[in-house]
PDB file of N, CA and C in Angstrom:
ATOM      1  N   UNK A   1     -57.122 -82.579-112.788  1.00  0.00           N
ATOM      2  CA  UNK A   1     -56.439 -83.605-113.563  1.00  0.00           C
ATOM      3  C   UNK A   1     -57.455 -84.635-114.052  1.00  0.00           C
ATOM      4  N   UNK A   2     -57.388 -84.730-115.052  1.00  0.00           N
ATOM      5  CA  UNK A   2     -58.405 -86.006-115.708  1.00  0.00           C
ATOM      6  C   UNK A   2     -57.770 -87.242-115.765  1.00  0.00           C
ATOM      7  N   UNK A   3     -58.072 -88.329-116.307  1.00  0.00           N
ATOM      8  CA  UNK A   3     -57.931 -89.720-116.230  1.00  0.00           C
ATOM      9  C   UNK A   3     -56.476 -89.496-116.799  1.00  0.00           C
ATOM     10  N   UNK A   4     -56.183 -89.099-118.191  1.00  0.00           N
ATOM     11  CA  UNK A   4     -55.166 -89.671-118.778  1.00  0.00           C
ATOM     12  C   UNK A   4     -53.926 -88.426-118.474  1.00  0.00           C
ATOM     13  N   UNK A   5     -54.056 -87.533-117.526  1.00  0.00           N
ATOM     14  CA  UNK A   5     -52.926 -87.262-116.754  1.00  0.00           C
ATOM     15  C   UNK A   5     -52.520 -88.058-115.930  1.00  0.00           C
ATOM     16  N   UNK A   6     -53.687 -88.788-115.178  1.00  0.00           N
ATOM     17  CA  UNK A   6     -53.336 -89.457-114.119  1.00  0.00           C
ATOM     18  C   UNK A   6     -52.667 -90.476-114.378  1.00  0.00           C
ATOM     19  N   UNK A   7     -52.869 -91.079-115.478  1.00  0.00           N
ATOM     20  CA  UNK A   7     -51.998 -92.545-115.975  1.00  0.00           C
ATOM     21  C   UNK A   7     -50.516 -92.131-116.666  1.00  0.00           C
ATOM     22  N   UNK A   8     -50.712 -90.915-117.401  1.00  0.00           N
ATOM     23  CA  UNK A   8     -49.330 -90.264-117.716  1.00  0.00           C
ATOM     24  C   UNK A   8     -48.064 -90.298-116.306  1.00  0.00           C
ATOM     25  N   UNK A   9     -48.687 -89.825-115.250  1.00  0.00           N
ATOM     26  CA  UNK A   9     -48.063 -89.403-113.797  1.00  0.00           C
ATOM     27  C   UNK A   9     -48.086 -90.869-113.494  1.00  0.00           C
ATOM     28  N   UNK A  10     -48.602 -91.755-113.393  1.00  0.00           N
ATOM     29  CA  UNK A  10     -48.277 -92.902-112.900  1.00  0.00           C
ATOM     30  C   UNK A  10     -47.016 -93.794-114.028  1.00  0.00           C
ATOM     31  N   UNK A  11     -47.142 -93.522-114.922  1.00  0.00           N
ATOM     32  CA  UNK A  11     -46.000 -93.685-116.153  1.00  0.00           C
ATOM     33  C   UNK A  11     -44.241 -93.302-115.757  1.00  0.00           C
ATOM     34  N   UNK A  12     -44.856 -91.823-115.600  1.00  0.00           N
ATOM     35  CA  UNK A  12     -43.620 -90.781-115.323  1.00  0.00           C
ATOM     36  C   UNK A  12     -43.204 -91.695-113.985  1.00  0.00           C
ATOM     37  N   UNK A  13     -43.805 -91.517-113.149  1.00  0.00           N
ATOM     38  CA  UNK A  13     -43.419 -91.951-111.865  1.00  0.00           C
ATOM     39  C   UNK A  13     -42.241 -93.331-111.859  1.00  0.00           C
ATOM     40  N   UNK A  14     -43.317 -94.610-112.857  1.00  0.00           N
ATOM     41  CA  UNK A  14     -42.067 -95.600-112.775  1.00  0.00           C
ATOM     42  C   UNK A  14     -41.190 -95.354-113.909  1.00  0.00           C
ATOM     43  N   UNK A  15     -41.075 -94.738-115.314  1.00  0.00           N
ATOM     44  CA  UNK A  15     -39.888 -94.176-115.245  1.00  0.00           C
ATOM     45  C   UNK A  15     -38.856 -93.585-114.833  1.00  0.00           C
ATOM     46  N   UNK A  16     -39.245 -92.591-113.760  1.00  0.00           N
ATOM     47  CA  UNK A  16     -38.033 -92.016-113.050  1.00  0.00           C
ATOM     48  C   UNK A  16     -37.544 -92.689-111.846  1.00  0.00           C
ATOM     49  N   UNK A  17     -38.671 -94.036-111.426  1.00  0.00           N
ATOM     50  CA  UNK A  17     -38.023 -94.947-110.175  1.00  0.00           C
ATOM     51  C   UNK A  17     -36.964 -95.716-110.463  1.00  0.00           C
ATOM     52  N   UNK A  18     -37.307 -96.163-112.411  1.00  0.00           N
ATOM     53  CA  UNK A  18     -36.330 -97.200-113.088  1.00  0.00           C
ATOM     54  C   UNK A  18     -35.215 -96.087-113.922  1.00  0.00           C
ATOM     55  N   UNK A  19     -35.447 -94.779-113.232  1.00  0.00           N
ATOM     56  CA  UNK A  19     -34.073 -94.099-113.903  1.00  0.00           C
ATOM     57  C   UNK A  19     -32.931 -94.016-112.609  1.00  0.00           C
ATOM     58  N   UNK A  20     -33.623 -93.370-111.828  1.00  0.00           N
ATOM     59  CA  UNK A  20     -32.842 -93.229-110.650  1.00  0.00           C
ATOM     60  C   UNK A  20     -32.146 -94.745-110.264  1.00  0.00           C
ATOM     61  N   UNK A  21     -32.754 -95.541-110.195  1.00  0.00           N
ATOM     62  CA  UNK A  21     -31.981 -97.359-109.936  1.00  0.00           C
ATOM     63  C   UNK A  21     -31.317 -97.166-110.998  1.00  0.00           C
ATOM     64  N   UNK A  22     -31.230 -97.075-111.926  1.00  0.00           N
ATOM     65  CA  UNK A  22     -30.405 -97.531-112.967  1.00  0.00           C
ATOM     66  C   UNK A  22     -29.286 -96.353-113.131  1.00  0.00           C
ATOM     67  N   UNK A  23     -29.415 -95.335-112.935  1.00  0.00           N
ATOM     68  CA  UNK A  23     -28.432 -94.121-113.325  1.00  0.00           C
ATOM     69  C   UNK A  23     -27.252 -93.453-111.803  1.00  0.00           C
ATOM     70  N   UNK A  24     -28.105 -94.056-111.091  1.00  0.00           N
ATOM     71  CA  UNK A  24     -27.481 -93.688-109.598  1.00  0.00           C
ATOM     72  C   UNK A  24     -27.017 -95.067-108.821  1.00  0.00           C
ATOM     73  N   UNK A  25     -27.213 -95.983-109.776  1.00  0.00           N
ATOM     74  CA  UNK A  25     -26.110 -97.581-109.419  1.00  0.00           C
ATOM     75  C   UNK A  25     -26.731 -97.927-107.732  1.00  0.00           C
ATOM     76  N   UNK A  26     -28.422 -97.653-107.749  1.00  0.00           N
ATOM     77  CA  UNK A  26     -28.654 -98.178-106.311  1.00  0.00           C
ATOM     78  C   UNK A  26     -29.075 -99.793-107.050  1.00  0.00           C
ATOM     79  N   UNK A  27     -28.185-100.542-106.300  1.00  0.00           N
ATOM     80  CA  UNK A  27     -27.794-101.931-106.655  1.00  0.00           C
ATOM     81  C   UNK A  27     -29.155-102.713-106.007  1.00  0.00           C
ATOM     82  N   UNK A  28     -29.214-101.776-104.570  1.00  0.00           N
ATOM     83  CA  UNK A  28     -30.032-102.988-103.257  1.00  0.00           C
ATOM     84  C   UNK A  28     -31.777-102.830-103.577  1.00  0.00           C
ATOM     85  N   UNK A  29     -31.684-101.666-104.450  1.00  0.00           N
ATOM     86  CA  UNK A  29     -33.590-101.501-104.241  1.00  0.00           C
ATOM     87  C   UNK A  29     -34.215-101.780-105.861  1.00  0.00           C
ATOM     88  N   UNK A  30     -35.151-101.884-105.950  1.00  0.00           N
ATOM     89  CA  UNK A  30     -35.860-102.424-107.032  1.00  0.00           C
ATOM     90  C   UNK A  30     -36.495-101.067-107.370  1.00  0.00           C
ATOM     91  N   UNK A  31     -36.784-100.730-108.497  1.00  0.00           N
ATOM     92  CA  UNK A  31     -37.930 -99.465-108.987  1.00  0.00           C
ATOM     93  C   UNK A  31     -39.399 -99.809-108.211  1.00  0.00           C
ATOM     94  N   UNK A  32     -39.609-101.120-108.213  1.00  0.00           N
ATOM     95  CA  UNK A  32     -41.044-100.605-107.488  1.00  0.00           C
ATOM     96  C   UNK A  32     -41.219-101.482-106.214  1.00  0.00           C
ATOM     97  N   UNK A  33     -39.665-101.594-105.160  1.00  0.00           N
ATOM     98  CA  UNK A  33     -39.785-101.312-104.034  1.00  0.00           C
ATOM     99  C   UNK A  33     -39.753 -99.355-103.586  1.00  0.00           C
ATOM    100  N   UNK A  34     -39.724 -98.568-104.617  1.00  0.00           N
ATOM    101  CA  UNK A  34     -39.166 -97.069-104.085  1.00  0.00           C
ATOM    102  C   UNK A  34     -40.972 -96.443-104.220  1.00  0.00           C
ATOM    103  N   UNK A  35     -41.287 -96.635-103.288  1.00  0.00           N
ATOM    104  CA  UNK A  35     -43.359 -95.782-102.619  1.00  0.00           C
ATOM    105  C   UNK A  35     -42.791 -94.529-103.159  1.00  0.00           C
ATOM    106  N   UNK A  36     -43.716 -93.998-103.773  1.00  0.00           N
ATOM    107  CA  UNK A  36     -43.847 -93.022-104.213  1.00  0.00           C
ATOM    108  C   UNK A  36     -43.863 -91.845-103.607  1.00  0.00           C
ATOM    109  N   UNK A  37     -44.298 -91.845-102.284  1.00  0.00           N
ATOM    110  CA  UNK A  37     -43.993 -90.783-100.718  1.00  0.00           C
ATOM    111  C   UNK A  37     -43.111 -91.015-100.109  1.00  0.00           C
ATOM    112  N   UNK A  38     -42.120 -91.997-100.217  1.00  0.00           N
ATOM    113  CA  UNK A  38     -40.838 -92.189-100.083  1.00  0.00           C
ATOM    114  C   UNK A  38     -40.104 -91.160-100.036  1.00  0.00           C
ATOM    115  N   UNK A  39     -39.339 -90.579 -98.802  1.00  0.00           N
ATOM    116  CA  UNK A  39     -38.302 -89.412 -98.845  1.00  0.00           C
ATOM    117  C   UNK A  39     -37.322 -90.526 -99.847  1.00  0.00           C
ATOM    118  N   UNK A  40     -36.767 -89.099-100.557  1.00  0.00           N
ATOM    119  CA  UNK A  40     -34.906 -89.978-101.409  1.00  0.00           C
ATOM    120  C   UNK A  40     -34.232 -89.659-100.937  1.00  0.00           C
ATOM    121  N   UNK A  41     -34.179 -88.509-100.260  1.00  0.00           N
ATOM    122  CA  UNK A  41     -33.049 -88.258 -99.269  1.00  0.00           C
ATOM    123  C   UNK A  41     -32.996 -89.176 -97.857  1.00  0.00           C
ATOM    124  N   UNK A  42     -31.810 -88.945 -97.216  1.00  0.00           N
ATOM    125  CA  UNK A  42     -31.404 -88.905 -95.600  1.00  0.00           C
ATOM    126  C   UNK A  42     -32.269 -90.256 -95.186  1.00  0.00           C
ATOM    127  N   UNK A  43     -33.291 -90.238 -94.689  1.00  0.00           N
ATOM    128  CA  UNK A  43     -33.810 -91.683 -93.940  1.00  0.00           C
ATOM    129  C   UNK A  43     -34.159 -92.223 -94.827  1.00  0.00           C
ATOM    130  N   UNK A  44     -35.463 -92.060 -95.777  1.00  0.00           N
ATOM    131  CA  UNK A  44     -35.770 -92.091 -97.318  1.00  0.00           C
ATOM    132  C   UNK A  44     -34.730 -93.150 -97.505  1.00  0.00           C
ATOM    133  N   UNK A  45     -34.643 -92.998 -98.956  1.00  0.00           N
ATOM    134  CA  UNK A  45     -33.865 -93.853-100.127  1.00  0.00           C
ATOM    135  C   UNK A  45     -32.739 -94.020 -99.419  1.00  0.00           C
ATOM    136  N   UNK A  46     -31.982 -92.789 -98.522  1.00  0.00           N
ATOM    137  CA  UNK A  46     -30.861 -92.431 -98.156  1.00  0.00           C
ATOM    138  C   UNK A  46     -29.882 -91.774 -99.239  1.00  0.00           C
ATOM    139  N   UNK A  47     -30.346 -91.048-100.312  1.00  0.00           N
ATOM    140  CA  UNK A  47     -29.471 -90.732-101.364  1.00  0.00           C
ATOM    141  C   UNK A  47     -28.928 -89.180-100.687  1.00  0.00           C
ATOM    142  N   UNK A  48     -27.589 -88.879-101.446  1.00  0.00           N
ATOM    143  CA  UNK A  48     -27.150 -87.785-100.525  1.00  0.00           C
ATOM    144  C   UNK A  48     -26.816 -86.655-101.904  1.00  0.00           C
ATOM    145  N   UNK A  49     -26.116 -85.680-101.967  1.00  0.00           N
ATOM    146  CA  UNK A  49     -25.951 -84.478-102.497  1.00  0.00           C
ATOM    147  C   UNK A  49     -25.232 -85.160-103.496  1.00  0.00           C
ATOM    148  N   UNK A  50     -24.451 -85.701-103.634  1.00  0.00           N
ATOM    149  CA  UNK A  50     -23.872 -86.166-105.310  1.00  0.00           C
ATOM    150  C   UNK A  50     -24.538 -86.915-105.808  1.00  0.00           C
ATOM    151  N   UNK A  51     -26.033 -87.136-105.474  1.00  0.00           N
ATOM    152  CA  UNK A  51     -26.952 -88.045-105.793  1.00  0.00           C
ATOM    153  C   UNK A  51     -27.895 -87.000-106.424  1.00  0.00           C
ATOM    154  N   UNK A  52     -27.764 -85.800-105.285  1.00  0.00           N
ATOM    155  CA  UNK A  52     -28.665 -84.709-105.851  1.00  0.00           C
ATOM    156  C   UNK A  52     -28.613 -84.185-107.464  1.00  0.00           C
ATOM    157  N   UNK A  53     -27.208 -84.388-107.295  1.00  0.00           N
ATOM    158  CA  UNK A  53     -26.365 -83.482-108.576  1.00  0.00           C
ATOM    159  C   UNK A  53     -26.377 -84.125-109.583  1.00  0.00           C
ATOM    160  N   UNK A  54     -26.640 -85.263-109.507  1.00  0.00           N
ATOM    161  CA  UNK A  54     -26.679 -86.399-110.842  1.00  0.00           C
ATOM    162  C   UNK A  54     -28.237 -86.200-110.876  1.00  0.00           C
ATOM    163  N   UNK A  55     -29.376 -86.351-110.006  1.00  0.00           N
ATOM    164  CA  UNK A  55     -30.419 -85.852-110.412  1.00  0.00           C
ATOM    165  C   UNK A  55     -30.796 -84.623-111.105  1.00  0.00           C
ATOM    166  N   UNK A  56     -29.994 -83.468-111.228  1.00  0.00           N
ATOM    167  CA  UNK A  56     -29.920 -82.617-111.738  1.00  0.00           C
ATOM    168  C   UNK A  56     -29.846 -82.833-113.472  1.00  0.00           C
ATOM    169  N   UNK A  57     -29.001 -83.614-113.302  1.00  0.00           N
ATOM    170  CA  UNK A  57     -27.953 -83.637-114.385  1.00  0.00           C
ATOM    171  C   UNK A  57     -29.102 -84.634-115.500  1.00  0.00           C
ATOM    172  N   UNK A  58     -29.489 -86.219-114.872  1.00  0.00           N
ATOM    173  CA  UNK A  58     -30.894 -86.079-115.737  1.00  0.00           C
ATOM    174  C   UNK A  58     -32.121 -85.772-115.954  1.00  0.00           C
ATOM    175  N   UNK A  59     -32.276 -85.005-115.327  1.00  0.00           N
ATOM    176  CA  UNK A  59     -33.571 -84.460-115.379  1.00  0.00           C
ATOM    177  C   UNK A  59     -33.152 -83.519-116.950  1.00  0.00           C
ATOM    178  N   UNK A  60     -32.135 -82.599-117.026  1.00  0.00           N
ATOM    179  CA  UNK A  60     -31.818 -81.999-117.722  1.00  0.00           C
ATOM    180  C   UNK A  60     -31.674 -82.988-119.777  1.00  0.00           C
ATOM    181  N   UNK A  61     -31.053 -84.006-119.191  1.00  0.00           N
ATOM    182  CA  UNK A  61     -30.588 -84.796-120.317  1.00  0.00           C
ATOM    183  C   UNK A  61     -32.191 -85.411-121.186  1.00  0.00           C
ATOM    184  N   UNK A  62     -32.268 -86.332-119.646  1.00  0.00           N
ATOM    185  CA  UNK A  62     -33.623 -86.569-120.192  1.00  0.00           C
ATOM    186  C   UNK A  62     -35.402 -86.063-120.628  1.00  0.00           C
ATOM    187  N   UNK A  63     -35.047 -84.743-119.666  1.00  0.00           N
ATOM    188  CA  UNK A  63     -36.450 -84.321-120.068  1.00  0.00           C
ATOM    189  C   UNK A  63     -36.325 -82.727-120.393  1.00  0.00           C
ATOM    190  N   UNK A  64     -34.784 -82.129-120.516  1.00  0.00           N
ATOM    191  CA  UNK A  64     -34.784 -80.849-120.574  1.00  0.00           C
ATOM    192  C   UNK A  64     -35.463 -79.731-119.594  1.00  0.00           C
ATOM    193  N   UNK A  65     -35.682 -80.246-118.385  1.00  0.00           N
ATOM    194  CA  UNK A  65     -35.627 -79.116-117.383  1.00  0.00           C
ATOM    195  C   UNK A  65     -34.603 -79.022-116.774  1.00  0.00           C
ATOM    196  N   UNK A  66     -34.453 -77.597-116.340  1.00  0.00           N
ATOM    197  CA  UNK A  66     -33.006 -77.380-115.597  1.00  0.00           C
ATOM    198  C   UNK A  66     -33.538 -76.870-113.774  1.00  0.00           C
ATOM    199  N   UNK A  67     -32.663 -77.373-112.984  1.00  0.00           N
ATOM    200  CA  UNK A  67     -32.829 -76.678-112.009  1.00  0.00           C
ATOM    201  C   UNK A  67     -31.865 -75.928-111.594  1.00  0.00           C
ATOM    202  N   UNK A  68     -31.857 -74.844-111.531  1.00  0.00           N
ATOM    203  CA  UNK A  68     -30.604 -73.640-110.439  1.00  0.00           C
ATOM    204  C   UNK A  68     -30.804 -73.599-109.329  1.00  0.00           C
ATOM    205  N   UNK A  69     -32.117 -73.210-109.204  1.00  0.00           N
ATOM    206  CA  UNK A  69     -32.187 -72.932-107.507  1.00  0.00           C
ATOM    207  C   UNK A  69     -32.547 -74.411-106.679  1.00  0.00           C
ATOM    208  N   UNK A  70     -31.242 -74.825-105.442  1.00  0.00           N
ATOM    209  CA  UNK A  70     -31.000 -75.637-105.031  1.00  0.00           C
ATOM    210  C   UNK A  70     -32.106 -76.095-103.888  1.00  0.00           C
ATOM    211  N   UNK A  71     -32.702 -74.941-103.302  1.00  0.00           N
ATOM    212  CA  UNK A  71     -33.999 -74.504-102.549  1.00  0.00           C
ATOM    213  C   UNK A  71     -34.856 -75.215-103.201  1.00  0.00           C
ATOM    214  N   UNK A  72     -35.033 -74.896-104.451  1.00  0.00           N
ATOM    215  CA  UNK A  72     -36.176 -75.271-104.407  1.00  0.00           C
ATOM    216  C   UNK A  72     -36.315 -76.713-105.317  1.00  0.00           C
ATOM    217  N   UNK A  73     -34.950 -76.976-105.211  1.00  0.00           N
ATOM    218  CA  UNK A  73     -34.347 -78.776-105.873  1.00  0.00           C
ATOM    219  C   UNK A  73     -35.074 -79.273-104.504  1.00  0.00           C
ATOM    220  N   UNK A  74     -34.780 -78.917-103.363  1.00  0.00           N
ATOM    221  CA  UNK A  74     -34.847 -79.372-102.395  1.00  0.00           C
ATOM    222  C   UNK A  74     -36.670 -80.007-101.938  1.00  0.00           C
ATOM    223  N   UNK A  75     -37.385 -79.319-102.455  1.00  0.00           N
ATOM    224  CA  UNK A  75     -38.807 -79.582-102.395  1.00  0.00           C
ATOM    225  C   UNK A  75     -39.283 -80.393-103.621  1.00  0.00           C
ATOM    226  N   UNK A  76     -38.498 -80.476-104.827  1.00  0.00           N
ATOM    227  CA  UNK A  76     -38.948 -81.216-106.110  1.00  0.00           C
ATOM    228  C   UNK A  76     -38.575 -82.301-105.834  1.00  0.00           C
ATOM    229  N   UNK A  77     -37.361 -82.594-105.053  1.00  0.00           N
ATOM    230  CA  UNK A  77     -36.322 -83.939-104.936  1.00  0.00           C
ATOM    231  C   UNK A  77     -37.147 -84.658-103.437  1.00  0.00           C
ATOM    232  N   UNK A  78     -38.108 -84.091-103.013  1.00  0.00           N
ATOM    233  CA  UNK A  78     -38.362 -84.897-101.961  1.00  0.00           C
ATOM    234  C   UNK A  78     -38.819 -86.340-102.222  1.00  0.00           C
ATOM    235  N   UNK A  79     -39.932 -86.347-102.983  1.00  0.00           N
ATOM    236  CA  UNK A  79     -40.207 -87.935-102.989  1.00  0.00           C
ATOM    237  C   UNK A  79     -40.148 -88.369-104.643  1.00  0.00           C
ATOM    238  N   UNK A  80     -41.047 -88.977-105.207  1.00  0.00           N
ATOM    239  CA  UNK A  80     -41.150 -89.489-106.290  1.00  0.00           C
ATOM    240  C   UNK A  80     -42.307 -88.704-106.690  1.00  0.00           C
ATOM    241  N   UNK A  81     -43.257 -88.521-105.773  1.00  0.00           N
ATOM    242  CA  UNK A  81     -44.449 -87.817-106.445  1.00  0.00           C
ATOM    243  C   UNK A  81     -44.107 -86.406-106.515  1.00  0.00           C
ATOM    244  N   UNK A  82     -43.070 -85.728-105.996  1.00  0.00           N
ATOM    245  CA  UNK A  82     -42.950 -84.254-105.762  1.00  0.00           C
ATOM    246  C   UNK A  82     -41.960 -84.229-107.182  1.00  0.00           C
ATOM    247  N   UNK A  83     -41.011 -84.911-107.478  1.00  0.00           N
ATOM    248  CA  UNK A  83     -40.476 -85.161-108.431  1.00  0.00           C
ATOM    249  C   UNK A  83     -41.300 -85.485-109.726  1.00  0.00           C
ATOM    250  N   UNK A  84     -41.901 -86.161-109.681  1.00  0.00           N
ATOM    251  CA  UNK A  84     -42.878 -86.316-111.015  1.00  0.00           C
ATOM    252  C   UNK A  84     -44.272 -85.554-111.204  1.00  0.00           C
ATOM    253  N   UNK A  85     -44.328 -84.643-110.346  1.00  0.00           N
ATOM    254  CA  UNK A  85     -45.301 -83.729-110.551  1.00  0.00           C
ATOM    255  C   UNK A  85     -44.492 -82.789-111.053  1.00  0.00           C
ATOM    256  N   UNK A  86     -43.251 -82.371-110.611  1.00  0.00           N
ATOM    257  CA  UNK A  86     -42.657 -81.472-110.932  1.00  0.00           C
ATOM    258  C   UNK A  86     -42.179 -81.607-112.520  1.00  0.00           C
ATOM    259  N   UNK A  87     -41.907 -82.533-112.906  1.00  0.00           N
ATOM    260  CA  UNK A  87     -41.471 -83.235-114.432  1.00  0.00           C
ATOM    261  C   UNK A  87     -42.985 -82.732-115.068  1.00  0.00           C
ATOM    262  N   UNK A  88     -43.882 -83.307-114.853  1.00  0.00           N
ATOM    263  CA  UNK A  88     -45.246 -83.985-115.362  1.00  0.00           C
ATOM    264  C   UNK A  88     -45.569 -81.942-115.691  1.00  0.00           C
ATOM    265  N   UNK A  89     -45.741 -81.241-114.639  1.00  0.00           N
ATOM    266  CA  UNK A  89     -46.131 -79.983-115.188  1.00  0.00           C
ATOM    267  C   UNK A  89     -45.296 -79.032-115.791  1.00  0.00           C
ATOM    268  N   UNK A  90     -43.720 -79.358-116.192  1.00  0.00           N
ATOM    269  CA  UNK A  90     -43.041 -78.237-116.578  1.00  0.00           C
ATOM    270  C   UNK A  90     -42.901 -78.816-117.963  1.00  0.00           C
ATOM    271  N   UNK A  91     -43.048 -80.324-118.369  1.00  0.00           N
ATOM    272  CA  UNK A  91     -43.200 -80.815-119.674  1.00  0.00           C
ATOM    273  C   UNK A  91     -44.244 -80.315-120.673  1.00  0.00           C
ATOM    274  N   UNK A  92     -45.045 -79.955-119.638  1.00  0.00           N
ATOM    275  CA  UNK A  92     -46.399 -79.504-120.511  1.00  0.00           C
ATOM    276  C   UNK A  92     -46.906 -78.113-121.113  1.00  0.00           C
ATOM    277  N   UNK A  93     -45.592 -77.497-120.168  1.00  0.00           N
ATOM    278  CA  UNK A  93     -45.599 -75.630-120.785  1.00  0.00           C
ATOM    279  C   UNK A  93     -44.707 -76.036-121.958  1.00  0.00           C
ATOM    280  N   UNK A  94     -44.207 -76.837-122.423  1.00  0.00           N
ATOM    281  CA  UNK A  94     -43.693 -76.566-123.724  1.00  0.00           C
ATOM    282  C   UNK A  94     -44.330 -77.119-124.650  1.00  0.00           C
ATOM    283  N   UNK A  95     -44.940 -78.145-124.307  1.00  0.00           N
ATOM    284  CA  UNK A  95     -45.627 -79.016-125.358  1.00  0.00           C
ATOM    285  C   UNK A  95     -47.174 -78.313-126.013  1.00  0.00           C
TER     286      UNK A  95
END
């Protein structure tokens, strides 16, 4: 990764901290109280499966990836960086 991936991924990152606050109505946390190794699930953020499913839902809207397999939602959805790596490299097979 060179410099201006790295600032792209740091971009992506607080976009999707200030999507998730804003699209999933978490009222109590700020976009950049949410660390980037931050679980979102269970102890994490504490976000749960209809949280999952709305993550689904923009990832799709907003950046046109889809996920099916829930498995492996499960390893993209872990933190912010597993999530925006996951955004950051499937944006780029199309572009």
């Amino acid at each position: 990764m060179h410099n201006g991936d790295s600032e792209e991924l740091v971009k992506l990152k607080q976009n999707l901290k200030e999507m998730l606050v804003r699209d999933l109505s978490l009222e109590d946390i700020k976009p950049e109280e949410i660390k980037d190794d931050a679980m979102l699930f269970g102890e994490g953020l504490g976000l749960d499966s209809l949280d999952a499913v709305e993550i689904v839902v923009l990832l799709q809207r907003n950046f046109g990836l889809e996920i099916k397999d829930m498995e492996k939602g499960r390893e993209i959805f872990y933190s912010i960086d597993t999530l925006a790596k996951y955004v950051y490299e499937n944006m780029k097979k199309d572009s």
